[in-house]
C-alpha atoms as a PDB file:
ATOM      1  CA  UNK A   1      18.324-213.919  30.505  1.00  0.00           C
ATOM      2  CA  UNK A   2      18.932-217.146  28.679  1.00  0.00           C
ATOM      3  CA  UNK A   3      20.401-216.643  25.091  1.00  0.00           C
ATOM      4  CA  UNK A   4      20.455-218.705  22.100  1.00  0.00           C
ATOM      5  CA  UNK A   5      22.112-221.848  21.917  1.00  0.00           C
ATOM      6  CA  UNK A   6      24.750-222.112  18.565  1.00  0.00           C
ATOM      7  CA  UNK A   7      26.276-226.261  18.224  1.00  0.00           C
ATOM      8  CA  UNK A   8      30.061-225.718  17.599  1.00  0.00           C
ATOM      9  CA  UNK A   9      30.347-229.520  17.423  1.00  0.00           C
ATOM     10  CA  UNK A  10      31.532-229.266  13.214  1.00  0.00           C
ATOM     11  CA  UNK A  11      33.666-226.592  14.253  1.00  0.00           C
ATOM     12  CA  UNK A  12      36.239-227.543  17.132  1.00  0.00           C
ATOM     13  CA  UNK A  13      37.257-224.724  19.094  1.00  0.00           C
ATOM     14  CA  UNK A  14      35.686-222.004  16.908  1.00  0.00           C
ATOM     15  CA  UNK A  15      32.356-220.581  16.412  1.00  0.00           C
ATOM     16  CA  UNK A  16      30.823-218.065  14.547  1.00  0.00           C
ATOM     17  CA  UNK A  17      26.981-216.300  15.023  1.00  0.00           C
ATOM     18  CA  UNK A  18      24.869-214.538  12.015  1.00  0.00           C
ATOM     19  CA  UNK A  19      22.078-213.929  14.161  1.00  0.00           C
ATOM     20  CA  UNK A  20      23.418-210.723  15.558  1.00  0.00           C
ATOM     21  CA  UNK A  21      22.319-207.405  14.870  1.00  0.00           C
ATOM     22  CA  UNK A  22      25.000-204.831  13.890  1.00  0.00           C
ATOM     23  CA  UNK A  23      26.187-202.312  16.342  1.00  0.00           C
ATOM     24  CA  UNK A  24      24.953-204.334  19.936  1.00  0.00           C
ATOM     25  CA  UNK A  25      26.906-206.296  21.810  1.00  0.00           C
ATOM     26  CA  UNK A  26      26.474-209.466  23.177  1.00  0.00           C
ATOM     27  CA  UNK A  27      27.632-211.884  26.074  1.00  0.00           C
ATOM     28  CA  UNK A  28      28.751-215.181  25.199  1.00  0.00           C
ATOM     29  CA  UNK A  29      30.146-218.161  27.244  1.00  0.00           C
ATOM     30  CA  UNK A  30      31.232-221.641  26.317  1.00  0.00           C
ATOM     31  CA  UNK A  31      29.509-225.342  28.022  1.00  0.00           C
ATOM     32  CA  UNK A  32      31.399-228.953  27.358  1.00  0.00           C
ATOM     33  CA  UNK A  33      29.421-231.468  25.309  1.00  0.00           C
ATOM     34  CA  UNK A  34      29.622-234.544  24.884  1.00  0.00           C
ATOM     35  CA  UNK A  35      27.396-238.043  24.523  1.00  0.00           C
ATOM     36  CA  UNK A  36      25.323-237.644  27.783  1.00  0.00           C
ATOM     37  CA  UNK A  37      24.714-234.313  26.860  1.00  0.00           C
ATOM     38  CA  UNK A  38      25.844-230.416  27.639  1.00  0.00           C
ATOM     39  CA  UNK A  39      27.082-229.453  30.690  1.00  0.00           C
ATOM     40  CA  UNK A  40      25.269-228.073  33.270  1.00  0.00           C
ATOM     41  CA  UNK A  41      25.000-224.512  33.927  1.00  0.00           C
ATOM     42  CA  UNK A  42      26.180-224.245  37.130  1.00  0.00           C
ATOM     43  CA  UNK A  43      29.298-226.525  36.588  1.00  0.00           C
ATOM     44  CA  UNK A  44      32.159-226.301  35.085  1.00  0.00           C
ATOM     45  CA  UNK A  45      31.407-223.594  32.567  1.00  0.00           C
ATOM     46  CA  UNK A  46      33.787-220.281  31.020  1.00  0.00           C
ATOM     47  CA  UNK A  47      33.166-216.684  31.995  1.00  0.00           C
ATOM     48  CA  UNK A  48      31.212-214.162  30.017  1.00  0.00           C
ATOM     49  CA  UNK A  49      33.146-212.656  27.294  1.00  0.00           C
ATOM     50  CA  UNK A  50      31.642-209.357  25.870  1.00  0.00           C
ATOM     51  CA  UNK A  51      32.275-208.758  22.024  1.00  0.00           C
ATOM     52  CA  UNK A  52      30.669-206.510  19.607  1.00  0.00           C
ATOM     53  CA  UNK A  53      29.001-206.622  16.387  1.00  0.00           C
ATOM     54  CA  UNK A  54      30.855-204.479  14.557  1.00  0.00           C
ATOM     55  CA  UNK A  55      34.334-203.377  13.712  1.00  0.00           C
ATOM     56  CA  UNK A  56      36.413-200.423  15.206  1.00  0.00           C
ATOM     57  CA  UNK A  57      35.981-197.107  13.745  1.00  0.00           C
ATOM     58  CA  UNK A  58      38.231-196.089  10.591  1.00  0.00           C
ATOM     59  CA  UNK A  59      41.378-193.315  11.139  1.00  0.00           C
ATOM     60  CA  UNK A  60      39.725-190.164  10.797  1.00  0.00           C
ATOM     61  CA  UNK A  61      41.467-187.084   9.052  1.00  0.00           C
ATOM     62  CA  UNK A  62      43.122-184.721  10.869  1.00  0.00           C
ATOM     63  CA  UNK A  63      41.429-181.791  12.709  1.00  0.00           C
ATOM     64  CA  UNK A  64      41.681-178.621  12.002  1.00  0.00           C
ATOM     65  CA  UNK A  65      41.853-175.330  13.681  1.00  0.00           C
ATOM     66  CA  UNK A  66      39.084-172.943  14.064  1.00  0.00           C
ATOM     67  CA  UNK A  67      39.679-168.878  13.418  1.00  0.00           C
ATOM     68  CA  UNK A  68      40.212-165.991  15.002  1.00  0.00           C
ATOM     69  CA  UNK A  69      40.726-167.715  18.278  1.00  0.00           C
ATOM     70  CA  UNK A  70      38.895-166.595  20.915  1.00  0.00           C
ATOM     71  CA  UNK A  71      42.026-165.429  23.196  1.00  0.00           C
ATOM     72  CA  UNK A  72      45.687-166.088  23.717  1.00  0.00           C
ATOM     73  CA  UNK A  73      44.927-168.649  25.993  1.00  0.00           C
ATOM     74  CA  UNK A  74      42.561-170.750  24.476  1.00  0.00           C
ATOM     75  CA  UNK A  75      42.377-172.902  21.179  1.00  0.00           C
ATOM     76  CA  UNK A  76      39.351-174.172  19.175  1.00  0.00           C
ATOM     77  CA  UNK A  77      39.368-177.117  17.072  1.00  0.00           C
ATOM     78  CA  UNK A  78      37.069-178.959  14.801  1.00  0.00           C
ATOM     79  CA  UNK A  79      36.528-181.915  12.748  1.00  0.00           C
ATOM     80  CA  UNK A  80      34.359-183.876  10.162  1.00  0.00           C
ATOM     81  CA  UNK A  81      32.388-186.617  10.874  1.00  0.00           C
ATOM     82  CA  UNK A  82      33.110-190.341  10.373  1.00  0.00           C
ATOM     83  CA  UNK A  83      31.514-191.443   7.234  1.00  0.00           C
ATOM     84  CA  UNK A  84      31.713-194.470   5.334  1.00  0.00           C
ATOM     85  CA  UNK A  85      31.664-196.829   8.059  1.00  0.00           C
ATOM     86  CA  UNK A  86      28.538-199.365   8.548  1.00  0.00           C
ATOM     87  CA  UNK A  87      28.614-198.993  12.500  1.00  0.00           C
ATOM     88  CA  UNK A  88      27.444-196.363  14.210  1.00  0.00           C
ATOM     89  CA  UNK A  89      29.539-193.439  15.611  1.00  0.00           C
ATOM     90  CA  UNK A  90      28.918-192.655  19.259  1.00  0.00           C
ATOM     91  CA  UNK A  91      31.423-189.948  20.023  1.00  0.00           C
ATOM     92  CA  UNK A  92      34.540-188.829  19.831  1.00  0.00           C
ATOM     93  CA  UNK A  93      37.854-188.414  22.075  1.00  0.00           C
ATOM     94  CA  UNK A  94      40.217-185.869  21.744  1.00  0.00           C
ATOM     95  CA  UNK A  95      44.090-186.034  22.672  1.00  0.00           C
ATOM     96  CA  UNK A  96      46.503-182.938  23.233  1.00  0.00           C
ATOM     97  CA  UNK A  97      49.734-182.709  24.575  1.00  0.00           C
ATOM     98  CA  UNK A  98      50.915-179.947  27.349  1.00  0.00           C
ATOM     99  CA  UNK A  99      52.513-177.698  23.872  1.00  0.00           C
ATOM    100  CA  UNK A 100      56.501-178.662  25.240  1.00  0.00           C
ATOM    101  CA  UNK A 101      58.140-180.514  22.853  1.00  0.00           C
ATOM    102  CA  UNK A 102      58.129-184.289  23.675  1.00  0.00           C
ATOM    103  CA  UNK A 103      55.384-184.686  26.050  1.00  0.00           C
ATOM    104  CA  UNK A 104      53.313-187.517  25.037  1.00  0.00           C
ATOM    105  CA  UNK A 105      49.325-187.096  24.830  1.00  0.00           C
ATOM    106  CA  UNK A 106      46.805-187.128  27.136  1.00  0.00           C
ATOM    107  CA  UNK A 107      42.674-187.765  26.547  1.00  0.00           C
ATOM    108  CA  UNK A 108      41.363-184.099  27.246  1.00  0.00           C
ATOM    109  CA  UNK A 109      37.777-184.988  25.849  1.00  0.00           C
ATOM    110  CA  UNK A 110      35.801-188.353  25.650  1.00  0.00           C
ATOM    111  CA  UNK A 111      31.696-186.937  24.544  1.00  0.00           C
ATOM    112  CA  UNK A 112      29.440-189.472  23.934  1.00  0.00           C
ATOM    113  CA  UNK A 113      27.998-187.313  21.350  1.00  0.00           C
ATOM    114  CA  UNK A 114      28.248-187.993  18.033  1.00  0.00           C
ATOM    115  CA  UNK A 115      27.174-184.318  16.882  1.00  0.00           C
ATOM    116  CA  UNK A 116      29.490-182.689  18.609  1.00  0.00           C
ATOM    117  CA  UNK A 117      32.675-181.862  16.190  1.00  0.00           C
ATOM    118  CA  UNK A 118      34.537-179.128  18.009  1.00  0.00           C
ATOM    119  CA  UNK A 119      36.332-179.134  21.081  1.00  0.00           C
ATOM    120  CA  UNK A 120      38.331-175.955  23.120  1.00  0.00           C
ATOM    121  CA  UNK A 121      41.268-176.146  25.364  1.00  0.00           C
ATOM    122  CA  UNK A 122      41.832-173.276  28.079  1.00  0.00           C
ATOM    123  CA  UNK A 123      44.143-171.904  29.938  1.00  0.00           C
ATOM    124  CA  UNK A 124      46.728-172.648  27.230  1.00  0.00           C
ATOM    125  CA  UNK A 125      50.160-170.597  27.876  1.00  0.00           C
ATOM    126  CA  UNK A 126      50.778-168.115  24.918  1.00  0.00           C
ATOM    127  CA  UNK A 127      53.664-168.709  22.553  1.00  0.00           C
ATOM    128  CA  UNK A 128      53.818-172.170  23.058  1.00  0.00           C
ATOM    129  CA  UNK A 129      52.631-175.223  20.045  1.00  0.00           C
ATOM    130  CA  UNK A 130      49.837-177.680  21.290  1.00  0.00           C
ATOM    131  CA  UNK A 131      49.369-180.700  19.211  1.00  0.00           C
ATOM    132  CA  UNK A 132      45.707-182.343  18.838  1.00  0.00           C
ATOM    133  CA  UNK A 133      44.954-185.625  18.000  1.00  0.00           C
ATOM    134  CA  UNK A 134      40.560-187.180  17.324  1.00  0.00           C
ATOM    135  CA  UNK A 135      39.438-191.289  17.247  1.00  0.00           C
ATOM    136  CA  UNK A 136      36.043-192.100  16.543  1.00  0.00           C
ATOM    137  CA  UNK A 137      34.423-194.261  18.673  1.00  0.00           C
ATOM    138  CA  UNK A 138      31.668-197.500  18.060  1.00  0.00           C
ATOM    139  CA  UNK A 139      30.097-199.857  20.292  1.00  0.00           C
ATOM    140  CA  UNK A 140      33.281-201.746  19.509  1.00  0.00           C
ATOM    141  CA  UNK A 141      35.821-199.585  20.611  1.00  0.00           C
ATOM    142  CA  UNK A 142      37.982-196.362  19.271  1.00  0.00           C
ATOM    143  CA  UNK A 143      39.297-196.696  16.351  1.00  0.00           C
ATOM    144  CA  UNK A 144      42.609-195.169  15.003  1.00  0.00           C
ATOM    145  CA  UNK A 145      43.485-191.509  15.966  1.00  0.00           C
ATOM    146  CA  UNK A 146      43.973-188.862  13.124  1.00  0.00           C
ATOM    147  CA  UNK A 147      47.428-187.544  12.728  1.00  0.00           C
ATOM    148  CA  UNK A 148      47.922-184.627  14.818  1.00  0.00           C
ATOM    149  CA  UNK A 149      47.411-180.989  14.443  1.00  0.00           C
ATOM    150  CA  UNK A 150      50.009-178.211  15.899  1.00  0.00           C
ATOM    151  CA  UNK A 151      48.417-175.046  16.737  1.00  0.00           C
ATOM    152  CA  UNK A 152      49.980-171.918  18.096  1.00  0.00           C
ATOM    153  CA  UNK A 153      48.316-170.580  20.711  1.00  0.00           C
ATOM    154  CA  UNK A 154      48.353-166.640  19.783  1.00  0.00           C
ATOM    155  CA  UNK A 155      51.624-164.874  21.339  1.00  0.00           C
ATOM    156  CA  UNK A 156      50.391-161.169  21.578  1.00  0.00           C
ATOM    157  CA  UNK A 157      53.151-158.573  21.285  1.00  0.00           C
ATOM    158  CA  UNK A 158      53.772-156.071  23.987  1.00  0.00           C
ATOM    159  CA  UNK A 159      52.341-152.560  24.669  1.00  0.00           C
ATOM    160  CA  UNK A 160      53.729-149.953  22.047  1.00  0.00           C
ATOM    161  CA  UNK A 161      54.962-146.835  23.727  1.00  0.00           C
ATOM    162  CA  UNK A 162      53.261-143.825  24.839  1.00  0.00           C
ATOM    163  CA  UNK A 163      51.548-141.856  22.348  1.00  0.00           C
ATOM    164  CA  UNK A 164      53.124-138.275  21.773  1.00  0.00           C
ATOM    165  CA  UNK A 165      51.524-134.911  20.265  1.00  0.00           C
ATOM    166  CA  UNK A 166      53.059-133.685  16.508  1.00  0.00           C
ATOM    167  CA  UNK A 167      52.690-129.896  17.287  1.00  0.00           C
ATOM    168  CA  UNK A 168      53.788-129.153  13.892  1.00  0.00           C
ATOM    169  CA  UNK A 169      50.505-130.288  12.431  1.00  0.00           C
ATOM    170  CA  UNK A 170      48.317-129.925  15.356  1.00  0.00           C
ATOM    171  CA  UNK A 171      45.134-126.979  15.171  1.00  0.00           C
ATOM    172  CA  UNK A 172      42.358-125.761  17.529  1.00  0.00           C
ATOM    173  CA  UNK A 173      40.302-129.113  16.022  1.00  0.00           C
ATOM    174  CA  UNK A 174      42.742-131.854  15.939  1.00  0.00           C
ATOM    175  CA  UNK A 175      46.272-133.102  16.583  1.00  0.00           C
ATOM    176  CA  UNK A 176      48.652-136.251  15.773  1.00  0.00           C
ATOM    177  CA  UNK A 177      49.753-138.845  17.878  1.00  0.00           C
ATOM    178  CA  UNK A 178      52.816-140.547  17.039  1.00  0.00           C
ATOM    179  CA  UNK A 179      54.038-144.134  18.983  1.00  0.00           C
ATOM    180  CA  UNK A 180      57.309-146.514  19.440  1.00  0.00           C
ATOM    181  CA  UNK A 181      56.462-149.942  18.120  1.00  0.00           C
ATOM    182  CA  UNK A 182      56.139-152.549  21.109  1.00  0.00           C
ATOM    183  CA  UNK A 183      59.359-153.818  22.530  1.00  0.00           C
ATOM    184  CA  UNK A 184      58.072-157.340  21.769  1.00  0.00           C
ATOM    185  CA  UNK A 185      56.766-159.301  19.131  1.00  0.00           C
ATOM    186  CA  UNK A 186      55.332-162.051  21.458  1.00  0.00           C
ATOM    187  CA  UNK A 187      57.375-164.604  19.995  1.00  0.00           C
ATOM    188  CA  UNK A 188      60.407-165.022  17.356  1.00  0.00           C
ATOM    189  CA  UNK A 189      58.971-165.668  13.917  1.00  0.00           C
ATOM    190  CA  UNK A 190      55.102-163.550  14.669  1.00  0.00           C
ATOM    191  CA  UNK A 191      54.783-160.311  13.334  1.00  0.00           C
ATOM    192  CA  UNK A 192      52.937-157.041  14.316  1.00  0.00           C
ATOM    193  CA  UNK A 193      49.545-156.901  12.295  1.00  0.00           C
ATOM    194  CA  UNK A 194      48.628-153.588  12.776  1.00  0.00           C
ATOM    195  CA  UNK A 195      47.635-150.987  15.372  1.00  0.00           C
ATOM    196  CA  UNK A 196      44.396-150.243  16.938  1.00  0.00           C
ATOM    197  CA  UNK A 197      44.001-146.595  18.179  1.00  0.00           C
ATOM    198  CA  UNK A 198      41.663-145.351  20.791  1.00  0.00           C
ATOM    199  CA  UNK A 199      39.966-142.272  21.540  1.00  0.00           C
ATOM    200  CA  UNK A 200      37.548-141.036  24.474  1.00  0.00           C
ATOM    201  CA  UNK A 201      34.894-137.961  23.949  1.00  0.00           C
ATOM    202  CA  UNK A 202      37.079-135.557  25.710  1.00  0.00           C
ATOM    203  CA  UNK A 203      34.383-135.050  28.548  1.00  0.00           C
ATOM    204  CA  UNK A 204      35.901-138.460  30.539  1.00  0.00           C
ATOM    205  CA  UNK A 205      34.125-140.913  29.347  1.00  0.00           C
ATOM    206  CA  UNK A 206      35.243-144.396  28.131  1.00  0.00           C
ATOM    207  CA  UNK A 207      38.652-144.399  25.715  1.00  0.00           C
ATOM    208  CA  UNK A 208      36.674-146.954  23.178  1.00  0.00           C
ATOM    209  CA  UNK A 209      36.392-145.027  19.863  1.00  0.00           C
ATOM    210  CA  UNK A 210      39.125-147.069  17.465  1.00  0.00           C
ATOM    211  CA  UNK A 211      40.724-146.219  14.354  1.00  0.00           C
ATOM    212  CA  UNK A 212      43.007-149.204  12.669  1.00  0.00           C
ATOM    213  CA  UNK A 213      46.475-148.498  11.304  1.00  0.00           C
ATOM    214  CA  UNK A 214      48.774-150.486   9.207  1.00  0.00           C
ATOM    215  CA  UNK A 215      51.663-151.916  10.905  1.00  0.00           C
ATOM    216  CA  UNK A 216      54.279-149.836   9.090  1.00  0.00           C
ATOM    217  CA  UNK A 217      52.205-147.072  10.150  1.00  0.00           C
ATOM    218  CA  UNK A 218      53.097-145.274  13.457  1.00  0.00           C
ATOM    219  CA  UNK A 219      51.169-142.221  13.952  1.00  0.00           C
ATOM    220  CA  UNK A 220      47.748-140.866  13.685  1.00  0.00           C
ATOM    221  CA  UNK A 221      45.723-137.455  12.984  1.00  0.00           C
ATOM    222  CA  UNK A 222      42.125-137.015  14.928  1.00  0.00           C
ATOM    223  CA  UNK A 223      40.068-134.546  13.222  1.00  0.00           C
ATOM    224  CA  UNK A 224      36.678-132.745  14.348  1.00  0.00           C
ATOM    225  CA  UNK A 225      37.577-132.221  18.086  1.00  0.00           C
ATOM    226  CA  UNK A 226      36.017-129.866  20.096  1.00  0.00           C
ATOM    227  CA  UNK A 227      38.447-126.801  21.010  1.00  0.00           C
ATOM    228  CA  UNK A 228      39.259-126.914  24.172  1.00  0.00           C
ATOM    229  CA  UNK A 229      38.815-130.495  25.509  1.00  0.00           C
ATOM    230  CA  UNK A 230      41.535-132.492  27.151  1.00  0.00           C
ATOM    231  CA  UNK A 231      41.353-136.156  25.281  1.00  0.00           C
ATOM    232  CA  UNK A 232      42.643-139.617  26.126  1.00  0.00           C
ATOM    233  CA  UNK A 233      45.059-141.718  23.390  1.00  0.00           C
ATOM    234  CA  UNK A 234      45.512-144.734  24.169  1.00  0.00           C
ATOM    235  CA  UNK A 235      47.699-147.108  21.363  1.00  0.00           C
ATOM    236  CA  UNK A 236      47.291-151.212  20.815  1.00  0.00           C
ATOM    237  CA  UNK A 237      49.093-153.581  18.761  1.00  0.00           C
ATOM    238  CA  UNK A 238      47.724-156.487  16.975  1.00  0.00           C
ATOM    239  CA  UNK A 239      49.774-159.842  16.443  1.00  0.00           C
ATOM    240  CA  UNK A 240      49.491-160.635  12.561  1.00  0.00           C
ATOM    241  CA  UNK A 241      47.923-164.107  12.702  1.00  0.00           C
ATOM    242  CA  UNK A 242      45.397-164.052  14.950  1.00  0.00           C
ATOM    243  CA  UNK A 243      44.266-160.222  14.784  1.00  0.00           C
ATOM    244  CA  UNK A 244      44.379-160.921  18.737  1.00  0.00           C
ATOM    245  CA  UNK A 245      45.062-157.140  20.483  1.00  0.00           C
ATOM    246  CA  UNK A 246      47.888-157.034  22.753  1.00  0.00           C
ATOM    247  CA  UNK A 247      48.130-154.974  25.710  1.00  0.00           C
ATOM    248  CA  UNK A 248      47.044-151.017  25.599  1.00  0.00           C
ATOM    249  CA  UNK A 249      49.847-148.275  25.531  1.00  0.00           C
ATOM    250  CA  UNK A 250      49.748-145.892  28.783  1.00  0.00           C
ATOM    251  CA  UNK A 251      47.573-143.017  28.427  1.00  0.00           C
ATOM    252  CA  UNK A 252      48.026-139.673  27.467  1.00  0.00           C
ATOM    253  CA  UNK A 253      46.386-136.333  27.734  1.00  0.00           C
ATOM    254  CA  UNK A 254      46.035-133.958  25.194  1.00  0.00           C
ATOM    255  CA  UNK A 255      44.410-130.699  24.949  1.00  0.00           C
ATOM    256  CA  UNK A 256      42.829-130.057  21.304  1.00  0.00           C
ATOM    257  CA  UNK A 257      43.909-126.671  20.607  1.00  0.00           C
ATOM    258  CA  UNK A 258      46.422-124.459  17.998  1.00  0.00           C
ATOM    259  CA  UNK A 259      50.237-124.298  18.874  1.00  0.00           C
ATOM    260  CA  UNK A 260      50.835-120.743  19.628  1.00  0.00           C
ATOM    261  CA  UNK A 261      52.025-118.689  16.761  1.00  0.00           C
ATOM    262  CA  UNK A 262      55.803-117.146  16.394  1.00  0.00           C
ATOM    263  CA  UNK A 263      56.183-114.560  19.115  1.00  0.00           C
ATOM    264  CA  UNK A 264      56.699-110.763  17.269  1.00  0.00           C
ATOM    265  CA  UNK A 265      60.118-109.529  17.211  1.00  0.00           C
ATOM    266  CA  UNK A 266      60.470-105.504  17.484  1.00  0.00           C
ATOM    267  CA  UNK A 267      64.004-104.502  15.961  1.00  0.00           C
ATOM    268  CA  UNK A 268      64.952-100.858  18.523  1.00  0.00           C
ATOM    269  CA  UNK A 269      67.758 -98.285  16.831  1.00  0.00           C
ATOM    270  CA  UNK A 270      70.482 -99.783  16.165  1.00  0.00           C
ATOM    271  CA  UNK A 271      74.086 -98.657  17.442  1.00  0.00           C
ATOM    272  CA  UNK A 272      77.560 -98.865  15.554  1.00  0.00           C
ATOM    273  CA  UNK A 273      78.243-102.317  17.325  1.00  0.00           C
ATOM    274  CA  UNK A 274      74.443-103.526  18.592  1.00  0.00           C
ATOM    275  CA  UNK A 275      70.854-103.990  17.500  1.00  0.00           C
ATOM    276  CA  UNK A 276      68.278-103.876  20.283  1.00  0.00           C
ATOM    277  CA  UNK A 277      65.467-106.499  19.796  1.00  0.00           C
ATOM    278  CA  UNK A 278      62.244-107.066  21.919  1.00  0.00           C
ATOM    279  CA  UNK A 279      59.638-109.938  21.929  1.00  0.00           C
ATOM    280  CA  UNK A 280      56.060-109.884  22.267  1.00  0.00           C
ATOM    281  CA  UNK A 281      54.163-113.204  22.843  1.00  0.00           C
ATOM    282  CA  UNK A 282      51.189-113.871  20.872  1.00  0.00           C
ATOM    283  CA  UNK A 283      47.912-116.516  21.886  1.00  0.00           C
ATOM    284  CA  UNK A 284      46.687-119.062  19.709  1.00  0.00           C
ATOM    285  CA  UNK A 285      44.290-116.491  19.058  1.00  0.00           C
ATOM    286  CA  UNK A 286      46.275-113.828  18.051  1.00  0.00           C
ATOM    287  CA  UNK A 287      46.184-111.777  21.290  1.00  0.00           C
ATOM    288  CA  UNK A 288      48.945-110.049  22.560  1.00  0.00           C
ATOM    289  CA  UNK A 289      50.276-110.815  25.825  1.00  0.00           C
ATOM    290  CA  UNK A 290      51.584-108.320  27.896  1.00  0.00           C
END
């Protein structure tokens, strides 16, 4: 469609328009003019040039990094809006870089949403740092991207060993389980947050019932069992950062029921050089065994 007409003749070269509206762009192309009038439209005229009424986006701040994370392999970040500026923000582009040290960035996400604040990389490998960089953009272009953001993606510590019966404090209703620590942190500098310790019903079903421990602490007592059953420990560590759960411990099977008591020693007649001694072997219950 045919535009308006602007008379750069007072300004050689150069021309500027006020009629435009802010945040719309606009196609503009320059005609020769001279005494016998402008040139015509299908001569000798320059191409279209494209330009914007408004200015590129301001840096924004740096993003920031949403907690708990979801998993070990996945990161979420978010940031505030662009405010301040007089154009209009259409969206937002996020840069990340593969987490090895060097590796230059790479666009990840380009919305053309202006609401949309928060953005989540996958399949991230544990242990390693990813670094996060956010522009704005405008009808004019991106503007300059934030500084970046390192985030750890969660390195979850190893499986801490199979849980063992105390039988010195073990009865007919409970026992205590005692553990190794995992063999692994998940990565130099992260620390073990605590424990998470699991329980089934003692009739088979699902080992889901959990009881949290401090990480200095490495054992556990379950109380009110039912005499009798045979229940499944299982034993999880936690890394300290993220709360994330590493693997589960193997299982083990324990009967809730009383050690049996000291077996009865019967002292016979004794002899110049010998005493004759005899055992009898006693149930939890008390019962003599033949």
């Amino acid at each position: 469609a045919a535009g308006n007409a602007i008379d750069a003749a007072s300004q050689p070269l150069t021309c500027t328009d006020t009629t435009v509206t802010a945040d719309s762009l606009y196609k503009y192309r320059v005609y020769a003019k001279n005494a016998a009038g402008t040139g015509s439209l299908a001569g000798d005229v320059s191409a279209y040039t494209l330009l914007a009424a408004s200015a590129a986006p301001s840096q924004m701040s740096a993003p920031t990094q949403v907690t708990p994370p979801v998993s070990a392999t996945e990161v979420s970040i978010e940031w505030s809006a662009v405010t301040g500026d007089a154009q209009s923000i259409q969206g937002y582009r996020v840069y990340m870089n593969s987490g090895v040290e060097g590796s230059s960035f790479t666009l990840v996400s380009d919305a053309k949403d202006a609401t949309l604040l928060s953005y989540t990389a996958h399949d991230l490998t544990p242990g390693r740092v990813y670094q996060f960089k956010v522009a704005a953009v405008t009808v004019a272009g991106e503007g300059a991207a934030s500084n970046p953001l390192s985030v750890l993606a969660a390195a979850l510590p190893g499986a801490p060993g199979t849980p063992t019966r105390v039988l010195t404090v073990s009865t007919a209703t409970s026992f205590e389980v005692e553990w190794a620590p995992p063999a692994s942190t998940g990565a130099p500098g992260v620390a073990i947050g605590g424990y998470n310790v699991y329980i089934d019903d003692g009739l088979g079903g699902s080992i889901a019932t959990v009881t949290n421990k401090a990480a200095s602490v490495t054992s556990h007592t379950f109380t009110s069992l039912t005499a009798g059953r045979t229940y499944r420990v299982q034993v999880a560590a936690t890394q300290q950062t993220s709360g994330l759960e590493g693997p589960r411990s193997p299982v083990t099977s324990l009967v809730a029921s009383a050690p049996p008591p000291a077996p009865l020693l019967t002292v016979g007649n004794a002899s110049a050089n010998s005493v004759p001694l005899s055992r009898t072997e006693l149930t939890p219950q008390g019962i003599l065994l033949p």
